[in-house]
Protein backbone atom coordinates (compact mmCIF):
# COMPACT_ATOMS: atom_id res chain seq x y z
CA UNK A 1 6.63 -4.80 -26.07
CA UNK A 2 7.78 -4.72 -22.58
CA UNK A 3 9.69 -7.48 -21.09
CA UNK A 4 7.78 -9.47 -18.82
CA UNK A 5 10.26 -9.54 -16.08
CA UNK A 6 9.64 -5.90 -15.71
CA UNK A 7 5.95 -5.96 -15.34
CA UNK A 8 4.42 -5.43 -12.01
CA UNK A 9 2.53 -8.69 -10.74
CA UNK A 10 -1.08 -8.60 -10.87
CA UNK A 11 -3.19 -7.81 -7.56
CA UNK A 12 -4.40 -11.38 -6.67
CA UNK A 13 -0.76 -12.71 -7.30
CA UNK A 14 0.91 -10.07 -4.52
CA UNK A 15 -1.68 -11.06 -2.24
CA UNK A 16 -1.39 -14.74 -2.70
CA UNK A 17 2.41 -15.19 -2.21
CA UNK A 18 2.24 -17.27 0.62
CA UNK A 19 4.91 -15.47 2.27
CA UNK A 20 3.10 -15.42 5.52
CA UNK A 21 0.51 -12.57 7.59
CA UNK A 22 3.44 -10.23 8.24
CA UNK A 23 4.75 -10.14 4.92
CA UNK A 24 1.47 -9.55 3.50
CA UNK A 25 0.12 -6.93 1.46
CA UNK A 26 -3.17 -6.09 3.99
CA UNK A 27 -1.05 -6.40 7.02
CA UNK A 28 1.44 -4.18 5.73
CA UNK A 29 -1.06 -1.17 4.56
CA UNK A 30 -2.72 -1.77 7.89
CA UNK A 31 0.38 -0.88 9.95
CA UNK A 32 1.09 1.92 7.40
CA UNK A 33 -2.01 3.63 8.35
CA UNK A 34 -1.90 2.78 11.97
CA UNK A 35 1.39 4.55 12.05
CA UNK A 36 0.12 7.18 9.88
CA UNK A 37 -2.98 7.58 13.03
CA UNK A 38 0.10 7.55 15.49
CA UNK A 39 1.91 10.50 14.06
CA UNK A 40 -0.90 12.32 13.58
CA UNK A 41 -2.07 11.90 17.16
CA UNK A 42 1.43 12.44 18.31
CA UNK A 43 1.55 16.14 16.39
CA UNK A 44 -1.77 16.92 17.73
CA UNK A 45 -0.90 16.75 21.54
CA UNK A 46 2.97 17.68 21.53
CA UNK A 47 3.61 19.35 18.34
CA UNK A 48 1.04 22.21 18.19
CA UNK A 49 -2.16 23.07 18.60
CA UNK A 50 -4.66 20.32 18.47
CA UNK A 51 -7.57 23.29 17.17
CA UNK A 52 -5.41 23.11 14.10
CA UNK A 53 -5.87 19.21 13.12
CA UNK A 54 -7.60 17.82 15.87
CA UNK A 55 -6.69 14.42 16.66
CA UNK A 56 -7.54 10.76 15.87
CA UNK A 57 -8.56 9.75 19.62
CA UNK A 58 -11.13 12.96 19.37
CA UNK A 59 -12.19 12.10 15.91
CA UNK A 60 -12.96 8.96 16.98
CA UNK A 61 -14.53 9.71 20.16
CA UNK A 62 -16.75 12.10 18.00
CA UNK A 63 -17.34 9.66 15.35
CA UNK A 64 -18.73 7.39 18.40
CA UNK A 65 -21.11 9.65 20.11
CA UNK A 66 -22.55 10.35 16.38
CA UNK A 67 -23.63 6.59 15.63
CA UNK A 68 -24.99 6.31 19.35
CA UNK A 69 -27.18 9.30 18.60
CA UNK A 70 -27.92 7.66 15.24
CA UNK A 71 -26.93 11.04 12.98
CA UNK A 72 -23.97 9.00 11.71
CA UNK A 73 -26.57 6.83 9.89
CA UNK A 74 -28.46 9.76 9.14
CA UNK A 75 -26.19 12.07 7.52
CA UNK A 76 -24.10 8.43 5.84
CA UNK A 77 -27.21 7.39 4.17
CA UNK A 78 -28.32 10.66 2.82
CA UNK A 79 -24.80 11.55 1.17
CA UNK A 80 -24.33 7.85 0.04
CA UNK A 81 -28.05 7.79 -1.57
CA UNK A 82 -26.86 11.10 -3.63
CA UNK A 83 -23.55 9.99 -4.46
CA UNK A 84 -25.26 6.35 -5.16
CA UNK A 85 -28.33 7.27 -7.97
CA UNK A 86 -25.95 9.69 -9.54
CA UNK A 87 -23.27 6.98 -10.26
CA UNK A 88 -26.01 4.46 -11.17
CA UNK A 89 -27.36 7.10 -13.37
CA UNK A 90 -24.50 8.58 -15.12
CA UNK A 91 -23.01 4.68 -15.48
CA UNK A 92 -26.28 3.90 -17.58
CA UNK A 93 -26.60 6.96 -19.63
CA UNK A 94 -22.73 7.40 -20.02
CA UNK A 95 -22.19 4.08 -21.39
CA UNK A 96 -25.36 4.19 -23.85
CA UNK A 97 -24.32 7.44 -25.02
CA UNK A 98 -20.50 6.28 -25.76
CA UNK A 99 -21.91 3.26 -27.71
CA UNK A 100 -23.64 5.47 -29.36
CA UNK A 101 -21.09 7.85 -30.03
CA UNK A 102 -18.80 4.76 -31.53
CA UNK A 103 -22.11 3.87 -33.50
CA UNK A 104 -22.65 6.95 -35.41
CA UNK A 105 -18.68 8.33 -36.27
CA UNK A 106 -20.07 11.80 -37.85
CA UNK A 107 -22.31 12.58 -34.97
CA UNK A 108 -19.68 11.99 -32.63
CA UNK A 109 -17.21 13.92 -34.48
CA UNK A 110 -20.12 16.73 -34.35
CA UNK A 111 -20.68 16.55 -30.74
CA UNK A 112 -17.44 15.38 -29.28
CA UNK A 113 -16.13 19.27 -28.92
CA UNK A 114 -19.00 20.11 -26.66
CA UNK A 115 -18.79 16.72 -24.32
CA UNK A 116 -14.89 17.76 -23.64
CA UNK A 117 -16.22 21.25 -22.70
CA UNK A 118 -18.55 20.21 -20.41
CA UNK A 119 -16.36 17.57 -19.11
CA UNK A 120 -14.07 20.50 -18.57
CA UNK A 121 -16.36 22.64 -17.44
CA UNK A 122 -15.93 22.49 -13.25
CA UNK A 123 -19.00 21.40 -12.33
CA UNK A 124 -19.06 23.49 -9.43
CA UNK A 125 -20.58 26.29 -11.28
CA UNK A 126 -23.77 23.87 -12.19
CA UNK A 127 -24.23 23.57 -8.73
CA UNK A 128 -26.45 26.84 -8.23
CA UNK A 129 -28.66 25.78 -11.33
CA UNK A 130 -29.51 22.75 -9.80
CA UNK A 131 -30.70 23.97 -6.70
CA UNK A 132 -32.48 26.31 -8.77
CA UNK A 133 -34.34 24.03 -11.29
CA UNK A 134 -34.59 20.86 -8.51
CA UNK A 135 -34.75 22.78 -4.95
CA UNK A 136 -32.65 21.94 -2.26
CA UNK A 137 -33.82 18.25 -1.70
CA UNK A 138 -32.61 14.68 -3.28
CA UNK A 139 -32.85 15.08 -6.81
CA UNK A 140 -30.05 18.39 -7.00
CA UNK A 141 -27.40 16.16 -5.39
CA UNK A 142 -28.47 13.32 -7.44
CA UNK A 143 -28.14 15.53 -10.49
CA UNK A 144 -24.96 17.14 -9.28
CA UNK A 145 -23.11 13.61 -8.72
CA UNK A 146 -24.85 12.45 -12.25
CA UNK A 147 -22.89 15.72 -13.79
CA UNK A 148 -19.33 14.50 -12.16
CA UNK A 149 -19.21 11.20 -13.41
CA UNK A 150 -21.58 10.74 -16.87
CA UNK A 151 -18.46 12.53 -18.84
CA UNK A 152 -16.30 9.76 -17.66
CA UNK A 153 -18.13 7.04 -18.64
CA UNK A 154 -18.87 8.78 -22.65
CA UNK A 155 -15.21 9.63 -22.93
CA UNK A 156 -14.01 6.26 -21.88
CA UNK A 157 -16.13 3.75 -23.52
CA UNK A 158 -15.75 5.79 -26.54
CA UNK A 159 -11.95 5.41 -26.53
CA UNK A 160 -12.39 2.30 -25.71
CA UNK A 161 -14.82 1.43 -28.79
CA UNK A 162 -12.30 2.99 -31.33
CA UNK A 163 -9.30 1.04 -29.64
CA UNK A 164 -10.83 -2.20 -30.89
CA UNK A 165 -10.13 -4.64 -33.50
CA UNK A 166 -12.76 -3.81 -36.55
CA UNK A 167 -12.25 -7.15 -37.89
CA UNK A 168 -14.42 -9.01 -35.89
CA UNK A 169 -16.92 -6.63 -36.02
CA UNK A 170 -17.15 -6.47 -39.68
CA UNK A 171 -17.51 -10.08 -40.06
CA UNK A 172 -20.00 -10.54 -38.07
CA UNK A 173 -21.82 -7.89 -39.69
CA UNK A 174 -21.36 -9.59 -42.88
CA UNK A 175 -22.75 -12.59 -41.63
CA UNK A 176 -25.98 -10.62 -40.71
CA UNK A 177 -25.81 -10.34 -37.08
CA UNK A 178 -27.72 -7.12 -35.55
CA UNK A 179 -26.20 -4.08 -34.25
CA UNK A 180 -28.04 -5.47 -30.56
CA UNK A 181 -26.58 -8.59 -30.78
CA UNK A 182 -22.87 -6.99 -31.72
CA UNK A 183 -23.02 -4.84 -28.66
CA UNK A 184 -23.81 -7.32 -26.08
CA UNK A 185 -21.83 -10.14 -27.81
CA UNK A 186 -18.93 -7.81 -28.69
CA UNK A 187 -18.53 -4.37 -27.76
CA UNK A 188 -19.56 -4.50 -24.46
CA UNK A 189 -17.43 -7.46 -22.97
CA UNK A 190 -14.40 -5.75 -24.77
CA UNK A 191 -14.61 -2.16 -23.21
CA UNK A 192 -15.86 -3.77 -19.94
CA UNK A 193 -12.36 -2.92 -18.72
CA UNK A 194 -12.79 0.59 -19.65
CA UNK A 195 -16.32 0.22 -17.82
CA UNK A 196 -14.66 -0.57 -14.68
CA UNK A 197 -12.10 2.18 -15.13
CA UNK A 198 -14.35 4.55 -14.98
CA UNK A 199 -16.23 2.87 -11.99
CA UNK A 200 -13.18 3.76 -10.30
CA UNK A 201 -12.78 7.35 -10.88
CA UNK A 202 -16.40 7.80 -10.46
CA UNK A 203 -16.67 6.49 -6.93
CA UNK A 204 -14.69 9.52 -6.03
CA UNK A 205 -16.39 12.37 -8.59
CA UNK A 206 -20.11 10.79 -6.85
CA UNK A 207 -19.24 11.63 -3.82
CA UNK A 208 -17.58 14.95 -4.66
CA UNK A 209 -20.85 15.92 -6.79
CA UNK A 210 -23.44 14.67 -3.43
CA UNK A 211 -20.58 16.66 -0.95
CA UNK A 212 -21.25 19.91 -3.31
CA UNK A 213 -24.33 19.51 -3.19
CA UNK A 214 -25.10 19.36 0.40
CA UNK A 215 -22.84 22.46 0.84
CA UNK A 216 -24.67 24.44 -1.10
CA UNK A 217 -27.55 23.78 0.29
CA UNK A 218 -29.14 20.85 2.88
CA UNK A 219 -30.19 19.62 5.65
CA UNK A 220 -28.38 16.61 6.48
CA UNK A 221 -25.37 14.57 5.15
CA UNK A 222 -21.75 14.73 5.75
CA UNK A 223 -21.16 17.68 3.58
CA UNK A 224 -24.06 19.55 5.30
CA UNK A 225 -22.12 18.47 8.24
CA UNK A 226 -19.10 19.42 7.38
CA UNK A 227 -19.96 22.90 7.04
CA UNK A 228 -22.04 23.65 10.13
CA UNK A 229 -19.20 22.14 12.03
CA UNK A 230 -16.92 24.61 10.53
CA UNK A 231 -19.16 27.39 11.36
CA UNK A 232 -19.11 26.66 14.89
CA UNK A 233 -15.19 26.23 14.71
CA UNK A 234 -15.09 22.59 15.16
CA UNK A 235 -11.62 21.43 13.79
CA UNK A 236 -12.76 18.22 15.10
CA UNK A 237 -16.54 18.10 13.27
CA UNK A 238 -14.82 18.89 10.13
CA UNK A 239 -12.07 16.05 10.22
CA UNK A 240 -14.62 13.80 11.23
CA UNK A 241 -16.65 14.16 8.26
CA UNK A 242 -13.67 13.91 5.96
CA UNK A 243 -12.60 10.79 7.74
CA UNK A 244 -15.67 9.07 7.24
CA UNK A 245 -15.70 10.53 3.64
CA UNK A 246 -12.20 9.10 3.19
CA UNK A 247 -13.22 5.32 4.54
CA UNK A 248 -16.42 5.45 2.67
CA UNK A 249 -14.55 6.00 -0.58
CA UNK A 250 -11.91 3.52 0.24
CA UNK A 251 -14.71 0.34 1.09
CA UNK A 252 -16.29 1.52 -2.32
CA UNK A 253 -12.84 1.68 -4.44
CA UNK A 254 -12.08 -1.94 -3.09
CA UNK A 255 -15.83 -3.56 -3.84
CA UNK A 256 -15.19 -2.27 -7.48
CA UNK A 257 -11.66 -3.42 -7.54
CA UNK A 258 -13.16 -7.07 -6.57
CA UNK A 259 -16.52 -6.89 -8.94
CA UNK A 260 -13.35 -5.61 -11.99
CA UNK A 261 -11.58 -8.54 -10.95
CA UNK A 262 -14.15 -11.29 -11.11
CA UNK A 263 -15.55 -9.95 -13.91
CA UNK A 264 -12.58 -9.38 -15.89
CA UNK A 265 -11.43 -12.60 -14.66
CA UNK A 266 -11.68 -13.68 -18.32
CA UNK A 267 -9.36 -11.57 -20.05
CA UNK A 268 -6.31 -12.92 -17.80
């Protein structure tokens, strides 16, 4: 067992020290990344070319003239519906399947070889397919974000299934209760940590999966934008997309962070 002294405190308790604004955790991140936007913009104007990297000032400037033309909302919500269904999707189906999987032992010992080779497999390569079999429009990002993250959500809430305690299960199967009743009573609230795990990877995958897709082929979204700006040689397009890319993924990691915390408020 580790010693307790040598665990690292829990989120909420960092954040809570009362040790003042200055001290604090968000005020310290937020002057690591404004000095992180200072270098950069430093480099870009004295230390080489700005084509290179572009800078933050232009980045922003670009990022301004894009929501007063209103294509930052149009190319955010496309990319953010695509990433979106195929998280909600692959969250539903990959946690059904893993129960299922923990359900039946012999049929997942059958079929576990093939989910770790598509799970290996780099999804990349499924990307022509589904522009073949859905076209070009919603549903082949959808599907292509739904192949990133389903995997994560089988694997993990079947690891976490087998990591349990059997006893309580078996008792209350002895005492009659259903296999419905055992998995919303039971299973469920105990991998609900490995639920939220995988919320947390997937955020990432989704948006990977909806930015393949819209490079392979689109018209609109930040990947679609991404790429026409690089045609034309725009350093600065193509840091502006990632930027946005980058914040959007770091508002979504923190809303699941807070839903995992609430939710697993229990377990503390």
């Amino acid at each position: 067992m580790v010693d307790n002294l040598t665990e690292a405190p829990p989120t909420h308790a960092v954040r809570g020290s009362g040790k003042g604004f200055f001290q604090g955790l968000f005020f310290q991140q937020s002057l690591f990344l404004a000095a992180t936007l200072v270098v950069w913009e430093l480099a870009g104007a004295y230390a080489f070319d700005p084509f290179w990297s572009s800078r933050p000032s232009l980045i922003g400037e670009r990022i301004w003239i894009l929501a007063k033309k209103g294509d930052l909302t149009w190319h955010m919500s496309a990319t953010l519906t695509e990433a979106g269904l195929g998280l909600a999707m692959g969250s539903i189906i990959g946690v059904a399947l893993g129960l299922l999987m923990a359900r039946y032992a012999r049929a997942a010992a059958i079929t576990e070889p093939l989910f770790m080779g598509l799970y290996s497999l780099p999804r990349v390569a499924l990307a022509p397919l589904f522009i073949l079999w859905f076209g070009i429009g919603l549903p082949a990002k959808v599907m292509m974000s739904f192949s990133m993250v389903v995997f994560v959500f089988v694997l993990n809430v079947l690891e976490g299934v087998r990591s349990l305690d059997r006893d309580p299960i078996d008792l209350m199967r002895t005492m009659g209760a259903s296999d419905r009743y055992i998995i919303r009573r039971v299973l469920l609230p105990a991998v609900l940590t490995w639920i939220m795990a995988s919320f947390r990877i997937s955020v990432g995958l989704a948006l990977i999966g909806a930015l393949v897709g819209e490079l392979i082929g689109s018209s609109r979204g930040l990947g679609w934008y991404i790429e026409r700006s690089a045609g034309q040689l725009d350093t600065t397009g193509v840091f502006t997309g990632i930027v946005i890319l980058i914040a959007i993924a770091m508002v979504a990691n923190n809303i699941v962070a807070l839903v995992s915390n609430r939710l697993t408020r229990w377990r503390a």
